[in-house]
PDB file of N, CA and C in Angstrom:
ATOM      1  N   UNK A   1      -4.277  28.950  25.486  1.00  0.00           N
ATOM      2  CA  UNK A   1      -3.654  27.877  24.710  1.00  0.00           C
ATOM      3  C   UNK A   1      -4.247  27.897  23.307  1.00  0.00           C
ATOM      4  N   UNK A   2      -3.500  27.810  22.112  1.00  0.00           N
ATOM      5  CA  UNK A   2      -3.984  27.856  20.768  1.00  0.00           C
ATOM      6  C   UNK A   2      -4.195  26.284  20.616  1.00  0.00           C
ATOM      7  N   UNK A   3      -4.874  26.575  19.305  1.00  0.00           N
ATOM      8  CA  UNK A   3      -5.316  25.114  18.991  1.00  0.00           C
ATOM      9  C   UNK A   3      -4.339  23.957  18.801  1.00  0.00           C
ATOM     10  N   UNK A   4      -4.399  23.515  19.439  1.00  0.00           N
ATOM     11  CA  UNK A   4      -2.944  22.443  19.092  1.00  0.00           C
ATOM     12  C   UNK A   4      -3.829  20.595  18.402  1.00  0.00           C
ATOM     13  N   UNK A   5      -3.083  19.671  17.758  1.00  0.00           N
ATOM     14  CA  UNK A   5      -3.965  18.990  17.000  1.00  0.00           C
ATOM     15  C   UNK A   5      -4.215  17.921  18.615  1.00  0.00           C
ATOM     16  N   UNK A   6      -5.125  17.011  18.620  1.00  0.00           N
ATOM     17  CA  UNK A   6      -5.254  16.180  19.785  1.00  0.00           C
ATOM     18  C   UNK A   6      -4.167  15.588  20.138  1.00  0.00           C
ATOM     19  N   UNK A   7      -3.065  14.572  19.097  1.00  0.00           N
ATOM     20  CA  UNK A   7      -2.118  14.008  19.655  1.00  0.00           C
ATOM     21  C   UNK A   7      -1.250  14.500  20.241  1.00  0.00           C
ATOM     22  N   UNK A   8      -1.148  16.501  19.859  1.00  0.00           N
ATOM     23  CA  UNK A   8      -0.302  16.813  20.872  1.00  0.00           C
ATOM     24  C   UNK A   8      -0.642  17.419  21.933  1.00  0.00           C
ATOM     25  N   UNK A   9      -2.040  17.392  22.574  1.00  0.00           N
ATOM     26  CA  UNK A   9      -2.063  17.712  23.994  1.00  0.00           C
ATOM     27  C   UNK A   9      -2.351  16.164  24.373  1.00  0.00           C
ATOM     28  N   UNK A  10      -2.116  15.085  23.841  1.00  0.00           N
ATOM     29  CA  UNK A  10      -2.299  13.591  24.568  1.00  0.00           C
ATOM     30  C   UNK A  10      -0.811  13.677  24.955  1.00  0.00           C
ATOM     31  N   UNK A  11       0.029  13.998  24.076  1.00  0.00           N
ATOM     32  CA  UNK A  11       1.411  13.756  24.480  1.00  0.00           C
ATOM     33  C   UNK A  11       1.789  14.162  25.544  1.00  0.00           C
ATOM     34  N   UNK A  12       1.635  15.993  25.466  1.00  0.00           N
ATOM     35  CA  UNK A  12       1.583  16.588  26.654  1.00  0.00           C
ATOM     36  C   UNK A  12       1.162  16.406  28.229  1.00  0.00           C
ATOM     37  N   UNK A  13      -0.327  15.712  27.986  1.00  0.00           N
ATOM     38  CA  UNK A  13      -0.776  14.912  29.048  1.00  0.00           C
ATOM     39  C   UNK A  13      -0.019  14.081  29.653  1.00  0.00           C
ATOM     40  N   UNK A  14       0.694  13.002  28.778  1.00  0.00           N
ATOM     41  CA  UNK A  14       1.375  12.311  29.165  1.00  0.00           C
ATOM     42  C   UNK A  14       2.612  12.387  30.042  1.00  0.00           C
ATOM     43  N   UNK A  15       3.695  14.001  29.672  1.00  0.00           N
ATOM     44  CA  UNK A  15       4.325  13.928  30.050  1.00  0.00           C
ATOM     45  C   UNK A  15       4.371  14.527  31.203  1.00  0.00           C
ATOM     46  N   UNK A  16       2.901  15.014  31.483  1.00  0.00           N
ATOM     47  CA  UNK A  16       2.900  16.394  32.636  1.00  0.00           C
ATOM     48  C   UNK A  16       2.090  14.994  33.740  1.00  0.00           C
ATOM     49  N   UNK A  17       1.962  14.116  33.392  1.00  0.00           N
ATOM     50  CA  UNK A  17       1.559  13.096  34.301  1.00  0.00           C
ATOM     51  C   UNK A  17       3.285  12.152  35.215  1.00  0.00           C
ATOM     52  N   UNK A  18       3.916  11.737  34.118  1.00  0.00           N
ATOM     53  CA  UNK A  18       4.875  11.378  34.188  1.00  0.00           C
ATOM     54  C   UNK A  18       5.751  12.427  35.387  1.00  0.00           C
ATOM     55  N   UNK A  19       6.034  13.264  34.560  1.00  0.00           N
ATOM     56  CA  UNK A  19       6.363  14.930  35.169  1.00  0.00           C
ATOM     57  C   UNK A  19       6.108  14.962  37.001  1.00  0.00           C
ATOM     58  N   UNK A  20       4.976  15.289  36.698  1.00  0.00           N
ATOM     59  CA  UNK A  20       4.433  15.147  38.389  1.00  0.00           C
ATOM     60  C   UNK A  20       4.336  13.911  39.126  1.00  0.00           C
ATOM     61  N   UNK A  21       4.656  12.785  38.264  1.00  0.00           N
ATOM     62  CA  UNK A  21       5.305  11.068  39.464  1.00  0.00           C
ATOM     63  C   UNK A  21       6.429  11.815  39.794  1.00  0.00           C
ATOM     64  N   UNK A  22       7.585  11.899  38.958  1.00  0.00           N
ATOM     65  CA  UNK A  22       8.559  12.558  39.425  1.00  0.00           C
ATOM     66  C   UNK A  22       9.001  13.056  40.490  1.00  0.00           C
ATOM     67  N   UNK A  23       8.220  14.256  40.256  1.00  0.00           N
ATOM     68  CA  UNK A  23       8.842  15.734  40.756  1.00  0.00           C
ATOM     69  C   UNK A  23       8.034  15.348  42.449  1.00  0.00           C
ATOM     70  N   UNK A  24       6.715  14.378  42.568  1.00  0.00           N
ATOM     71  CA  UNK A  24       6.302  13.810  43.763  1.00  0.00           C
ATOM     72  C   UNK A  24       7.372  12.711  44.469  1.00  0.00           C
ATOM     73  N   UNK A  25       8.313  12.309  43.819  1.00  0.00           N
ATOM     74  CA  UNK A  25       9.132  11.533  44.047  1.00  0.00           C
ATOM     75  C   UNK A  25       8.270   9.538  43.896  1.00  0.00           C
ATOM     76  N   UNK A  26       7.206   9.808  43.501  1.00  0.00           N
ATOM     77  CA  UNK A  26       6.838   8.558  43.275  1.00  0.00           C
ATOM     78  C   UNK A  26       7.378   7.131  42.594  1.00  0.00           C
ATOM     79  N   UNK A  27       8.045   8.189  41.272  1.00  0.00           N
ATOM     80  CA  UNK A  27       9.106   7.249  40.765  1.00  0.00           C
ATOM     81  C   UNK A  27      10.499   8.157  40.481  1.00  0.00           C
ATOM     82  N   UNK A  28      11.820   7.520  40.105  1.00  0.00           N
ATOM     83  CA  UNK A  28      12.486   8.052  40.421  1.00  0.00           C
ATOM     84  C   UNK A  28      12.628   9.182  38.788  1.00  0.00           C
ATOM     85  N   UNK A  29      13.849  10.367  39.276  1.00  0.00           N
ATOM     86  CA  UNK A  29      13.985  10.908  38.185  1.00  0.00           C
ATOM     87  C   UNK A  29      14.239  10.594  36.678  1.00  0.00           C
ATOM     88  N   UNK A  30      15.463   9.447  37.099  1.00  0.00           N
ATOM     89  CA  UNK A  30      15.893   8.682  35.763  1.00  0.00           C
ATOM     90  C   UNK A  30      14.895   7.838  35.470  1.00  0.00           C
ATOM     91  N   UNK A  31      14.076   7.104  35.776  1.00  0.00           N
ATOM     92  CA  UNK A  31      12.493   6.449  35.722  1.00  0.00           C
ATOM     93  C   UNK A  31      12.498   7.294  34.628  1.00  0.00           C
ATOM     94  N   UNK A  32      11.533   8.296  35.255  1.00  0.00           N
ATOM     95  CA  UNK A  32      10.711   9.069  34.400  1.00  0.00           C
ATOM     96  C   UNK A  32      11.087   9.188  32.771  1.00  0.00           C
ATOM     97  N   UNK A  33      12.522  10.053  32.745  1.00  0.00           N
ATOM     98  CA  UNK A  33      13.089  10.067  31.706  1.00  0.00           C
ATOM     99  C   UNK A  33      12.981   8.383  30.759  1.00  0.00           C
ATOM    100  N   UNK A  34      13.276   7.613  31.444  1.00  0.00           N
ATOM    101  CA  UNK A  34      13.431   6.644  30.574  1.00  0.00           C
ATOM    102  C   UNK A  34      11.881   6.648  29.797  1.00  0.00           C
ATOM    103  N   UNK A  35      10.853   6.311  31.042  1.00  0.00           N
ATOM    104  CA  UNK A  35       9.599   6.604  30.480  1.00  0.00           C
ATOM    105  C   UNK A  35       8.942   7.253  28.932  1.00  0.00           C
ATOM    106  N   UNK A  36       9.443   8.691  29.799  1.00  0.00           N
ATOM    107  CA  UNK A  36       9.620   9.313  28.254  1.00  0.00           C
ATOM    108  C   UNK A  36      10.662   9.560  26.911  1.00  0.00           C
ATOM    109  N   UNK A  37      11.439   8.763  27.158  1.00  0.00           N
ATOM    110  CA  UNK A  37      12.733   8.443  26.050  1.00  0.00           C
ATOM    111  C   UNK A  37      13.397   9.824  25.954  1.00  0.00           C
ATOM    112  N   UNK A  38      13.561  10.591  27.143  1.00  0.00           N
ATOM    113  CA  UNK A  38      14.166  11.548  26.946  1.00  0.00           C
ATOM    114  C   UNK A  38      15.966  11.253  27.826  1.00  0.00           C
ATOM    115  N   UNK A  39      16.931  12.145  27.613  1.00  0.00           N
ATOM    116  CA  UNK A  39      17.310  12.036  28.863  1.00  0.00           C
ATOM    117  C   UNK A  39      17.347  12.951  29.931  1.00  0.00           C
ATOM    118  N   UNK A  40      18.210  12.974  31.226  1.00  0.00           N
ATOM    119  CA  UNK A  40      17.793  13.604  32.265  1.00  0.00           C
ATOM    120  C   UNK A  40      18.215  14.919  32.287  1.00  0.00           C
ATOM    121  N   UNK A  41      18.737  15.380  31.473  1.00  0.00           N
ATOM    122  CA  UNK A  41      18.830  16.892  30.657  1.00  0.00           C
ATOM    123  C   UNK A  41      18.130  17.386  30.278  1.00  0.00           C
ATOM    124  N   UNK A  42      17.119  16.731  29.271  1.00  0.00           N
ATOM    125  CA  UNK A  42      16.455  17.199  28.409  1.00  0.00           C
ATOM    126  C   UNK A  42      15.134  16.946  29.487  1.00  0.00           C
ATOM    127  N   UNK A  43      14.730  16.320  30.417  1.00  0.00           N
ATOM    128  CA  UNK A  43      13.422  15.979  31.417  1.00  0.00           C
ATOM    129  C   UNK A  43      14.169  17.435  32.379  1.00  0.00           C
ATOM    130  N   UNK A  44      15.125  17.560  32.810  1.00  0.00           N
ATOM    131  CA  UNK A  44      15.275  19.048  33.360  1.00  0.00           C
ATOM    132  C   UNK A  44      14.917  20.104  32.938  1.00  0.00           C
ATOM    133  N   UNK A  45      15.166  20.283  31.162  1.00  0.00           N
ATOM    134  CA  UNK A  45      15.067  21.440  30.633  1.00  0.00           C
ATOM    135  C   UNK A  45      13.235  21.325  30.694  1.00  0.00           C
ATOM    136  N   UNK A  46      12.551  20.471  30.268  1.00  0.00           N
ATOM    137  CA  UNK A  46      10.893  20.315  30.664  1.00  0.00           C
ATOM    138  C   UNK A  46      10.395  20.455  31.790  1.00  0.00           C
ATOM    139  N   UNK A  47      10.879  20.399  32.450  1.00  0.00           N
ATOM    140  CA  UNK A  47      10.339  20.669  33.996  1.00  0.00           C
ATOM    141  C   UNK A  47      10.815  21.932  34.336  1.00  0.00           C
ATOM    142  N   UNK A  48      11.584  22.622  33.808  1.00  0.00           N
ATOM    143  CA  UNK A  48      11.882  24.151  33.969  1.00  0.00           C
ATOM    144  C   UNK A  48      10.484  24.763  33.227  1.00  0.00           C
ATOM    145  N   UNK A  49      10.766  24.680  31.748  1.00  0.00           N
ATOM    146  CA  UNK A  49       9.286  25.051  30.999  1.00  0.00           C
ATOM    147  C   UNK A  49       8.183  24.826  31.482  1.00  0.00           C
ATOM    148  N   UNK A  50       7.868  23.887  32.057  1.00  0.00           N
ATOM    149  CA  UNK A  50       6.672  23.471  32.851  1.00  0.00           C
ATOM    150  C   UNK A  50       6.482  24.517  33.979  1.00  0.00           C
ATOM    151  N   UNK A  51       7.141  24.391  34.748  1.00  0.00           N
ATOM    152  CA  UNK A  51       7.123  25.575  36.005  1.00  0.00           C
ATOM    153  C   UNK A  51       7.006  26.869  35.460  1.00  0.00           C
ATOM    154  N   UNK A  52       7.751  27.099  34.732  1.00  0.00           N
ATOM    155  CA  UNK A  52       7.643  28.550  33.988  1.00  0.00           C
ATOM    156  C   UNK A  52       6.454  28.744  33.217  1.00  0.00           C
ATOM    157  N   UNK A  53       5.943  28.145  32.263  1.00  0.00           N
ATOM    158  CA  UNK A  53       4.616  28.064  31.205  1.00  0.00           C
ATOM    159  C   UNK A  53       3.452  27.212  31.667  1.00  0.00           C
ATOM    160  N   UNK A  54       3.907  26.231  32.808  1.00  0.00           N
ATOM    161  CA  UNK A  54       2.497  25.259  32.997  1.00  0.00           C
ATOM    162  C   UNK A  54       2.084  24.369  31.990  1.00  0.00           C
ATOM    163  N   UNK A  55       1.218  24.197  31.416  1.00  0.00           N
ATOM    164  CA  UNK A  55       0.781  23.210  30.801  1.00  0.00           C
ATOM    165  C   UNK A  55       1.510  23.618  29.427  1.00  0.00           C
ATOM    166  N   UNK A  56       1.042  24.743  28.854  1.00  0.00           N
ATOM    167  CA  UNK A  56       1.146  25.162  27.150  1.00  0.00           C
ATOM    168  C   UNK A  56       2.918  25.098  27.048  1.00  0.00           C
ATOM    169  N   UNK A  57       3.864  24.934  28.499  1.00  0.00           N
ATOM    170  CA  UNK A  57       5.452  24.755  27.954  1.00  0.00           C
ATOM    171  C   UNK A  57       5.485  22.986  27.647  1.00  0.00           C
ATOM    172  N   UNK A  58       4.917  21.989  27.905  1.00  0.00           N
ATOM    173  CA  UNK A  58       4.438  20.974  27.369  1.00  0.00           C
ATOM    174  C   UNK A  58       4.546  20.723  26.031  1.00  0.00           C
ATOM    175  N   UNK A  59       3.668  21.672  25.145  1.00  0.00           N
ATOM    176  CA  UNK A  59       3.121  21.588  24.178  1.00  0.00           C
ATOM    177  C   UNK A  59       4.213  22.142  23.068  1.00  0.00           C
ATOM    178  N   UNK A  60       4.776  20.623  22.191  1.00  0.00           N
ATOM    179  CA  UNK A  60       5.027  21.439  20.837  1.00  0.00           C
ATOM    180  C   UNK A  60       5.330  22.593  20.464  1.00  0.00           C
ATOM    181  N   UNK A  61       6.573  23.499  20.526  1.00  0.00           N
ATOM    182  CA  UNK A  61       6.668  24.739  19.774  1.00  0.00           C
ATOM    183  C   UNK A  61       7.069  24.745  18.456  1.00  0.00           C
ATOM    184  N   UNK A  62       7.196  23.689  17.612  1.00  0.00           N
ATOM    185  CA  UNK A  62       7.544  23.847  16.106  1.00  0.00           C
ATOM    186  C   UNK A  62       6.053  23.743  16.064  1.00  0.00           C
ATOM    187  N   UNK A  63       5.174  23.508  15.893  1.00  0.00           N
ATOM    188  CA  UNK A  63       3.848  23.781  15.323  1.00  0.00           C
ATOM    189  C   UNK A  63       3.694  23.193  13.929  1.00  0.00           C
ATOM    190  N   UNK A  64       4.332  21.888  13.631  1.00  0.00           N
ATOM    191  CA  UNK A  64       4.082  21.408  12.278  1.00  0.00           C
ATOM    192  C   UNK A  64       5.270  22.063  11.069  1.00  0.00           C
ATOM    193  N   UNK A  65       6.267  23.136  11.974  1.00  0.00           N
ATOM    194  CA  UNK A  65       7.117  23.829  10.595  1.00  0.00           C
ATOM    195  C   UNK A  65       8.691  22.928  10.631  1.00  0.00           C
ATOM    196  N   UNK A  66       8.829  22.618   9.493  1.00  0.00           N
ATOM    197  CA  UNK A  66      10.059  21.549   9.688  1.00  0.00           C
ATOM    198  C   UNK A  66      11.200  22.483  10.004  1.00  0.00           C
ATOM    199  N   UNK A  67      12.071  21.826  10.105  1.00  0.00           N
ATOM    200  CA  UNK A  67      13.643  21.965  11.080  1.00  0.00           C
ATOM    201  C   UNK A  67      14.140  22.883   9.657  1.00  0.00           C
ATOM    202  N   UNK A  68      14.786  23.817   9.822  1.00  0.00           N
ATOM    203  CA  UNK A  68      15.529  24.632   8.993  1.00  0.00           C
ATOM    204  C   UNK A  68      17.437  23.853   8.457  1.00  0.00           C
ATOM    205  N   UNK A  69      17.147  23.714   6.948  1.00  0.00           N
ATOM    206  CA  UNK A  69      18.145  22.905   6.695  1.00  0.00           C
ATOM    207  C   UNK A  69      19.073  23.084   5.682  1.00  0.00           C
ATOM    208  N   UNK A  70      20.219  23.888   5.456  1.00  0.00           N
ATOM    209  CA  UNK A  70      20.671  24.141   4.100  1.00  0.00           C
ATOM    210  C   UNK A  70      20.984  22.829   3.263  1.00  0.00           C
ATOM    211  N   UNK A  71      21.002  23.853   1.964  1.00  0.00           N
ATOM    212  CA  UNK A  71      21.013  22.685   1.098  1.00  0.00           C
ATOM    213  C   UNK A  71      19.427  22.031   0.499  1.00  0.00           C
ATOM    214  N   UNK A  72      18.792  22.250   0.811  1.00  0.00           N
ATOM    215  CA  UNK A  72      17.063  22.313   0.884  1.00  0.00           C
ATOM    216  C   UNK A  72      16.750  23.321  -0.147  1.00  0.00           C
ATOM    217  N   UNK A  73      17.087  24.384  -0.661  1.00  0.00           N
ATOM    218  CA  UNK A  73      17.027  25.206  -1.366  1.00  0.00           C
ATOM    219  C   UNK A  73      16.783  24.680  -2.931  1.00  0.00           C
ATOM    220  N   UNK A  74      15.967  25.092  -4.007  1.00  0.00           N
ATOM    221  CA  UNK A  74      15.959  24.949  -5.251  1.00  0.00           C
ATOM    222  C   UNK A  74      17.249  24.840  -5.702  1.00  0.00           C
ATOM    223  N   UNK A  75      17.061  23.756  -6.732  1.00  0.00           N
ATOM    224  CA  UNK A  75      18.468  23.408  -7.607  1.00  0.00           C
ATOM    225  C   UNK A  75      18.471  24.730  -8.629  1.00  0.00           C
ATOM    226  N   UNK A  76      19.656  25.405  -8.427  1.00  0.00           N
ATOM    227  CA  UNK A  76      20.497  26.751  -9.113  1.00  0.00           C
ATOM    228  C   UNK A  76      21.687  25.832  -9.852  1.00  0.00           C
ATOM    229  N   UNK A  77      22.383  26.788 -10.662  1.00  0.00           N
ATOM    230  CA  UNK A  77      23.562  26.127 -11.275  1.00  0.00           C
ATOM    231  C   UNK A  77      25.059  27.183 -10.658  1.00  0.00           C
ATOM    232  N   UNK A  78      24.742  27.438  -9.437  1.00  0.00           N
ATOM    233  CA  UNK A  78      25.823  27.565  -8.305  1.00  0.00           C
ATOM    234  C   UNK A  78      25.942  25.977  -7.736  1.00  0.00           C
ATOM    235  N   UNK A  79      27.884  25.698  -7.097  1.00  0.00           N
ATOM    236  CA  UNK A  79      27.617  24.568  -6.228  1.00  0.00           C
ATOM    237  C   UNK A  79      27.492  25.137  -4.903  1.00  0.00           C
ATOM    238  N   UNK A  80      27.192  26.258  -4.449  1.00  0.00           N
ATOM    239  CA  UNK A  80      26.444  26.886  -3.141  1.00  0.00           C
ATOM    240  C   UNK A  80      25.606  25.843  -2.560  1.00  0.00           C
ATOM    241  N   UNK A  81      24.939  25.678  -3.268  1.00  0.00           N
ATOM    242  CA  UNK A  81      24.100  24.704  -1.586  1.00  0.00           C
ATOM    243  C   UNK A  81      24.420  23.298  -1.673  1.00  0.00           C
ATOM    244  N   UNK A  82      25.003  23.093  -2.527  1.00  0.00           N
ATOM    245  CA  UNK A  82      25.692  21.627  -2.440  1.00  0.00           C
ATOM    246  C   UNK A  82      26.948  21.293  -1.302  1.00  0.00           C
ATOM    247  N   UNK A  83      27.448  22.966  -1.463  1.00  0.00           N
ATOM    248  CA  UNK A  83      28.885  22.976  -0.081  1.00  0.00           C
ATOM    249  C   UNK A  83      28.253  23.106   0.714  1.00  0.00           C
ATOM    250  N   UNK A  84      26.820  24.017   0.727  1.00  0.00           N
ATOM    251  CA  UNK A  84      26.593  24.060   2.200  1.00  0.00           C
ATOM    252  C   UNK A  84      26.155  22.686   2.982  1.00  0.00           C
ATOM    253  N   UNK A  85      25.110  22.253   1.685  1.00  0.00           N
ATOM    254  CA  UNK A  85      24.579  20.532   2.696  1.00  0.00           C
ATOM    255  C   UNK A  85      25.608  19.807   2.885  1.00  0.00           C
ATOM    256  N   UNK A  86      26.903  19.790   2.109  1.00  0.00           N
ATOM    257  CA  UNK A  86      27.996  19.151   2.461  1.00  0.00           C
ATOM    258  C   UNK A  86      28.511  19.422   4.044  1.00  0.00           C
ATOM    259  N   UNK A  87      29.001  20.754   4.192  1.00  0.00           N
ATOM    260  CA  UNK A  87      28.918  21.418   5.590  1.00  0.00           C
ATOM    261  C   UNK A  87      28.320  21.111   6.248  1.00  0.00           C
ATOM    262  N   UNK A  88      26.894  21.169   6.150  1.00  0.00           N
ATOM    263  CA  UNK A  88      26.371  20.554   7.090  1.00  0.00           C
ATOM    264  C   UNK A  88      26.312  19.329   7.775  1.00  0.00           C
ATOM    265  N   UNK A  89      26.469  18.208   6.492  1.00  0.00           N
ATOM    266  CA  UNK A  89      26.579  17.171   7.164  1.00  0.00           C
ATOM    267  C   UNK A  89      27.929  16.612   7.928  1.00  0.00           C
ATOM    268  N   UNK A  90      28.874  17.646   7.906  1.00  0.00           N
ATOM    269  CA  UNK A  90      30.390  17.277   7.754  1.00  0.00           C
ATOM    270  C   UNK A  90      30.204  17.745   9.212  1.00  0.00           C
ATOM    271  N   UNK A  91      29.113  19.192   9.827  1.00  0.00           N
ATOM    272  CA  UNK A  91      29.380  19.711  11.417  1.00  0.00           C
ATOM    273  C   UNK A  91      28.712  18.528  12.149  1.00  0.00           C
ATOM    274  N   UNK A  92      27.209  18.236  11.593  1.00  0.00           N
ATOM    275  CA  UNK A  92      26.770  17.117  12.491  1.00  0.00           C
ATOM    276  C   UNK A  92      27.004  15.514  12.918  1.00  0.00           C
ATOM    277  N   UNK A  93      28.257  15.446  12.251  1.00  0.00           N
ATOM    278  CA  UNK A  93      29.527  14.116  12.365  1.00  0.00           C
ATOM    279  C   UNK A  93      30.151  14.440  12.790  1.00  0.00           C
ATOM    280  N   UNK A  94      30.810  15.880  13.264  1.00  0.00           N
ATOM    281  CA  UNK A  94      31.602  15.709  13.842  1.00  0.00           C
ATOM    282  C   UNK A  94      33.371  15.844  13.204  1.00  0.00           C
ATOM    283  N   UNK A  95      33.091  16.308  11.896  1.00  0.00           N
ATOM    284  CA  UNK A  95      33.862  16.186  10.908  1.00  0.00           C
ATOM    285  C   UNK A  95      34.918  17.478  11.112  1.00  0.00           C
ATOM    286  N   UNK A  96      36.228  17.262  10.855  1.00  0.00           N
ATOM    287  CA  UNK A  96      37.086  18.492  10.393  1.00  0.00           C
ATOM    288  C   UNK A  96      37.279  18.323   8.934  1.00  0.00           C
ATOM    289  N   UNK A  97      37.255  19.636   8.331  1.00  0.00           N
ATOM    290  CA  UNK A  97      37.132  20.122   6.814  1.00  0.00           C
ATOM    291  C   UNK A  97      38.262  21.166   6.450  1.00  0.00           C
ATOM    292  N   UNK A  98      39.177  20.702   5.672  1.00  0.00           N
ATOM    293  CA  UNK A  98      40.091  21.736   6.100  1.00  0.00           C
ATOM    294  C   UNK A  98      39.969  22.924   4.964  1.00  0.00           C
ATOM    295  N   UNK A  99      40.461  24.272   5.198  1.00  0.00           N
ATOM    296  CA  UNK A  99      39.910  25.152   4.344  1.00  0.00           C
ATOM    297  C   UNK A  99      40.254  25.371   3.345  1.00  0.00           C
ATOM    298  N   UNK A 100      41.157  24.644   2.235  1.00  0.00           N
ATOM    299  CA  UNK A 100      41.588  24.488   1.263  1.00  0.00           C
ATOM    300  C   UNK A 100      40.728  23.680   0.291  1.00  0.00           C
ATOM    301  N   UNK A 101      39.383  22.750   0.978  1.00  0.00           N
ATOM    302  CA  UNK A 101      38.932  22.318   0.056  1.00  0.00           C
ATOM    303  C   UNK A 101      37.795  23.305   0.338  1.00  0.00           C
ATOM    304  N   UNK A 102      37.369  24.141   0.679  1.00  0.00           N
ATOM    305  CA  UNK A 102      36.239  25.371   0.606  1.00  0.00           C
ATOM    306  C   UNK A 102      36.815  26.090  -0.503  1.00  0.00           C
ATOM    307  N   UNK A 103      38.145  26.183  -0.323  1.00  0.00           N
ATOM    308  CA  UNK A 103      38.822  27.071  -1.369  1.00  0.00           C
ATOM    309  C   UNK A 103      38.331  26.488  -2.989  1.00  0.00           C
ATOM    310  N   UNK A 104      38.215  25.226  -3.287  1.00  0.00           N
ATOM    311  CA  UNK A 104      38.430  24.424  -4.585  1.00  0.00           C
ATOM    312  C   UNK A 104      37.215  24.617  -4.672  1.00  0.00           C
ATOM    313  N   UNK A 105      36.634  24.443  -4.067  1.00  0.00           N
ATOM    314  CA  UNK A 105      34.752  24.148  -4.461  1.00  0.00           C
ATOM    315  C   UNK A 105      33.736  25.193  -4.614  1.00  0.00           C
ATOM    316  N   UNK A 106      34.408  26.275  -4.003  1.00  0.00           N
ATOM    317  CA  UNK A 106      33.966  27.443  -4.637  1.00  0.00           C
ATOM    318  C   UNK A 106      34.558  28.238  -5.791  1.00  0.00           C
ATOM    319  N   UNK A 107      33.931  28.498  -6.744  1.00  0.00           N
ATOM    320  CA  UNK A 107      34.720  29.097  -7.842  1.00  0.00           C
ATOM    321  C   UNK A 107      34.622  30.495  -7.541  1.00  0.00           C
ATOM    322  N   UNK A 108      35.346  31.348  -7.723  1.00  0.00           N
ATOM    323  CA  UNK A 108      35.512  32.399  -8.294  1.00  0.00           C
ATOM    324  C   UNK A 108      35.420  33.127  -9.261  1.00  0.00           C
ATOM    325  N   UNK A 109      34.202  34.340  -8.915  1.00  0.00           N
ATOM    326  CA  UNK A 109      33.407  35.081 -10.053  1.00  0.00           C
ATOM    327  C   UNK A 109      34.375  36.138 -10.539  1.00  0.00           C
TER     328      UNK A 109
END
């Protein structure tokens, strides 16, 4: 196990405690999840990692590196990453974009 900072092997602790009420049937599955504000998808996909990795699938794999995000990029005098953060926020709503305004907003070199 690499060095991980304390709060995240407390977390871990926590959930591999939780984890094993569970999986003992002590409390119930959806319990647990609530417990840990996950839902019972996401407490499945952890208890797979767990079995598979043991303790260290517990633990944090971003390691402190933030979420990859267009549009994040240095201000250029392209509107390139302005469509893209637009895009982006337009997929994670849920949004249809129709391709005529991709057409307008990109200029042509």
């Amino acid at each position: 196990m690499a060095s991980y900072p304390r709060q995240a092997r407390e977390r871990a602790t926590k959930v591999e405690e939780v984890l094993l009420r569970a999986v003992s049937k002590q409390i119930p599955f959806w319990e647990a999840a609530r417990i840990l504000g996950y839902s019972r998808q996401r407490l499945r996909r952890v208890l797979q990692r767990y079995r598979h990795y043991g303790f260290d699938g517990l633990l944090d794999r971003r390691r402190g590196r933030p979420a990859w995000r267009p549009g994040l990029t240095p201000v250029s005098n392209s509107p390139l990453p302005c469509v893209l953060s637009l895009l982006w926020f337009l997929r994670i709503n849920n949004h249809r974009l129709p391709l005529t305004c991709l057409q307008t907003a990109i200029p042509r070199q």
